[in-house]
Protein backbone atom coordinates (compact mmCIF):
# COMPACT_ATOMS: atom_id res chain seq x y z
CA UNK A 1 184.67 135.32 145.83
CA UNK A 2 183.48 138.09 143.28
CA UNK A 3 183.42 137.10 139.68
CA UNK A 4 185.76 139.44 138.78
CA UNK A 5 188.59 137.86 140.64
CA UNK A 6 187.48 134.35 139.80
CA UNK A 7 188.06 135.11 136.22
CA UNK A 8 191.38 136.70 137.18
CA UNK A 9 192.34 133.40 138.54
CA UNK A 10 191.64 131.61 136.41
CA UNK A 11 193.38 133.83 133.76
CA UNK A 12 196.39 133.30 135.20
CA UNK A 13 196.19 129.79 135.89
CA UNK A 14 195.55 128.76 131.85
CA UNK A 15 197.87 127.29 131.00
CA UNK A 16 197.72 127.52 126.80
CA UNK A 17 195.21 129.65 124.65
CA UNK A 18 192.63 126.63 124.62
CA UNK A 19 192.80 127.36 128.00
CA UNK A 20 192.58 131.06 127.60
CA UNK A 21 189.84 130.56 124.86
CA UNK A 22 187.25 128.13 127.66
CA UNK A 23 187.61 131.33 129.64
CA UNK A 24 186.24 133.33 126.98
CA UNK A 25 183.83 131.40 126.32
CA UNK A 26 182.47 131.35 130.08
CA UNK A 27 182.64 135.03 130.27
CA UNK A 28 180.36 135.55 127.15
CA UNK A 29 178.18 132.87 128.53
CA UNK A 30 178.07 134.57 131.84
CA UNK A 31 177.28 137.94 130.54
CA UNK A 32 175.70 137.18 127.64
CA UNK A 33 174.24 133.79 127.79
CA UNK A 34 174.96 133.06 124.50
CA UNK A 35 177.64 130.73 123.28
CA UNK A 36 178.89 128.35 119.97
CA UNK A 37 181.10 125.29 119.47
CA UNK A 38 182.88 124.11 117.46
CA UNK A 39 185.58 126.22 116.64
CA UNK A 40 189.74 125.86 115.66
CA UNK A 41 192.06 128.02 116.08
CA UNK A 42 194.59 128.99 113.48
CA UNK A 43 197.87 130.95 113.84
CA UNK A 44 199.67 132.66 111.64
CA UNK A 45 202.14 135.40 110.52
CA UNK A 46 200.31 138.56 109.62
CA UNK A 47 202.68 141.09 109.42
CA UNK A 48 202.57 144.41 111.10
CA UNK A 49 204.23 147.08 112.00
CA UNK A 50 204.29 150.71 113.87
CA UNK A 51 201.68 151.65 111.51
CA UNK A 52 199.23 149.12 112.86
CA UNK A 53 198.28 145.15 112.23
CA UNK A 54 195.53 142.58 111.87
CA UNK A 55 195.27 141.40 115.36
CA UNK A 56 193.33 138.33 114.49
CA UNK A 57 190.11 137.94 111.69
CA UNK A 58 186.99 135.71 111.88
CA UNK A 59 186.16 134.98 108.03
CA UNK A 60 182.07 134.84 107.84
CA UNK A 61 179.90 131.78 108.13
CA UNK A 62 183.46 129.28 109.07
CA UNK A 63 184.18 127.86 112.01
CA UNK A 64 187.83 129.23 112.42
CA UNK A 65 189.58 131.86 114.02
CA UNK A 66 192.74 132.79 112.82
CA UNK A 67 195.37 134.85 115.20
CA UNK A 68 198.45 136.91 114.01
CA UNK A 69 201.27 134.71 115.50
CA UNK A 70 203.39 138.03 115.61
CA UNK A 71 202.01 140.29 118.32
CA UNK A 72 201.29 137.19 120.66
CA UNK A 73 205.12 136.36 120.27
CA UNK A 74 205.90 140.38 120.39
CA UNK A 75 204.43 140.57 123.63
CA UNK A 76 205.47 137.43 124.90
CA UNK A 77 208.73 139.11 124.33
CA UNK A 78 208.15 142.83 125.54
CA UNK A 79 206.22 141.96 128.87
CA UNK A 80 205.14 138.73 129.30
CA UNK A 81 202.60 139.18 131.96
CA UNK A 82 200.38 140.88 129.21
CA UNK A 83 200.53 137.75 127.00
CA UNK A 84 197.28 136.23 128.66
CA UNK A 85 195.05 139.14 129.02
CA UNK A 86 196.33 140.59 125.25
CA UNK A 87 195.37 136.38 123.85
CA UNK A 88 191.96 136.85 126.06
CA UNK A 89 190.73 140.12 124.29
CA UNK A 90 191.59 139.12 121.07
CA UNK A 91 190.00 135.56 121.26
CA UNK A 92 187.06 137.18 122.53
CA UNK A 93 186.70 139.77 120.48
CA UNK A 94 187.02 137.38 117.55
CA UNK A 95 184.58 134.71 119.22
CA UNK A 96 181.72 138.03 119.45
CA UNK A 97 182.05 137.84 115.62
CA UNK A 98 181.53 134.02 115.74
CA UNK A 99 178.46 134.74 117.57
CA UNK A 100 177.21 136.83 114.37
CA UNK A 101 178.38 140.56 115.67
CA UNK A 102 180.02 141.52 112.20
CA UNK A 103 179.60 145.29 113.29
CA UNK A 104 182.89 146.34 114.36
CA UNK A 105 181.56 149.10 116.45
CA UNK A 106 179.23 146.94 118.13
CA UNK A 107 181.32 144.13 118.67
CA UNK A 108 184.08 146.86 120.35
CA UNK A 109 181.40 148.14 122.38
CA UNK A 110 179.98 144.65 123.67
CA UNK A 111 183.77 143.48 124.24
CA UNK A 112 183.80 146.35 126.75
CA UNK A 113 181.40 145.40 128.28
CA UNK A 114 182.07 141.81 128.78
CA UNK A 115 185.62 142.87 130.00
CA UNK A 116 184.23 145.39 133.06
CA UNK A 117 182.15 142.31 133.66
CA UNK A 118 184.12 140.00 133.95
CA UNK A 119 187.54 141.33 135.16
CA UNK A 120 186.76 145.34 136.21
CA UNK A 121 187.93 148.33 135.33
CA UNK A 122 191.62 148.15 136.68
CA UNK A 123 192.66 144.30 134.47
CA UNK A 124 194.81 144.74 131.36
CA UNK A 125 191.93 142.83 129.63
CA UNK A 126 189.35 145.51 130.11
CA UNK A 127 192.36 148.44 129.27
CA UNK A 128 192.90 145.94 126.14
CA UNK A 129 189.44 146.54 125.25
CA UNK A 130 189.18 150.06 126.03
CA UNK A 131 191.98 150.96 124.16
CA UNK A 132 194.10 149.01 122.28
CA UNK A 133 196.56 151.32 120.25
CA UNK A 134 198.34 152.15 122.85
CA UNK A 135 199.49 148.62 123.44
CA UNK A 136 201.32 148.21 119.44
CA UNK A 137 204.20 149.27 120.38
CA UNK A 138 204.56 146.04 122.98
CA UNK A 139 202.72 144.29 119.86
CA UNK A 140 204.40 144.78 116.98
CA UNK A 141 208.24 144.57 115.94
CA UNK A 142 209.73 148.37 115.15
CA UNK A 143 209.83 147.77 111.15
CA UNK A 144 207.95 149.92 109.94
CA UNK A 145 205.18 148.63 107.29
CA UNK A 146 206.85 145.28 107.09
CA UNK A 147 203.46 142.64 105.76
CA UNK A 148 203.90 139.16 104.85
CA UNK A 149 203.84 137.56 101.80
CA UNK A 150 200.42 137.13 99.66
CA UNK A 151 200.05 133.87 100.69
CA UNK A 152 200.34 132.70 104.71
CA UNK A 153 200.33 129.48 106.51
CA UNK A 154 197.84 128.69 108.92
CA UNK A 155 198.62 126.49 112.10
CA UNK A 156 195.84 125.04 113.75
CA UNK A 157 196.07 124.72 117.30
CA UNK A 158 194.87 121.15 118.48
CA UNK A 159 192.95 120.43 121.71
CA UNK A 160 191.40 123.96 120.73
CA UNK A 161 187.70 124.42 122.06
CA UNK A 162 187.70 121.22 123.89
CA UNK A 163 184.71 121.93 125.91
CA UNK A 164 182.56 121.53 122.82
CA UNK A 165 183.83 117.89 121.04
CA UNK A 166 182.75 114.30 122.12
CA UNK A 167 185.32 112.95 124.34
CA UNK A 168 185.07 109.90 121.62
CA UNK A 169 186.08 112.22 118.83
CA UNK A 170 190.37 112.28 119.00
């Protein structure tokens, strides 16, 4: 079995985006070798719109990811069979920041690569990587410029990054 279509499989049998987010983590560690514990995972509504939207942000020297709850529902909604490899690319591109890639270039470039690694050329998580925009309108609601309010609530997701806590630690 080639590691492209064991990661494929395994895609599609996750079951949440923990699950989604230990495959990330093998893939960097795979291609890579690097990897870092520890995380959560917070969602919440960032706005967006036609125009574009945050996808997800990493905020420097934390130990949190936070994910725009929008597109993963807009997608979930437009074609669901996208929803895993769309949650994929964005948890790993957020998880290459973790890793201390603040370099948005670099970090584009390197989730590329870790993509045509891991799932080839022809998976929606390598076109993902390789180019995005095209994907917004399955992403985004048609409202043009709609943002949220100045303040947003953060859900964290439990059970998130499971592979890295204690099994004492609840």
């Amino acid at each position: 079995m080639s590691s492209e279509s064991s990661f494929s499989e395994k895609l599609e049998r996750a079951r949440d985006l923990a699950d989604v987010f230990e495959l990330v983590k093998s893939a960097v560690s795979t291609c890579t070798g690097r990897c870092r514990g520890g995380l959560m995972l917070g969602l919440a509504n960032l706005g967006g719109g036609l125009d574009g939207f945050v996808g997800a942000f990493h905020p420097v020297a934390t130990n949190i990811i936070v994910v725009n709850s929008l597109p993963l529902a807009r997608i979930r909604e437009t074609e669901p069979e996208l929803f895993k490899p769309y949650a994929f690319h964005i948890l790993l591109h957020e998880y290459v920041h973790t890793l201390g890639s603040i370099d948005e270039a670099e970090v584009k470039a390197l989730v590329v690569k870790i993509s045509l690694q891991a799932f080839g050329a022809d998976h929606p998580v390598t076109d993902f990587a390789r180019n995005l925009d095209k994907y917004i309108p399955k992403l985004v609601y048609p409202v043009f410029g709609w943002m949220p309010n100045e303040e947003y609530e953060v859900s964290l997701v439990r059970g998130f990054d499971r592979s890295s806590a204690s099994p004492y630690i609840r």
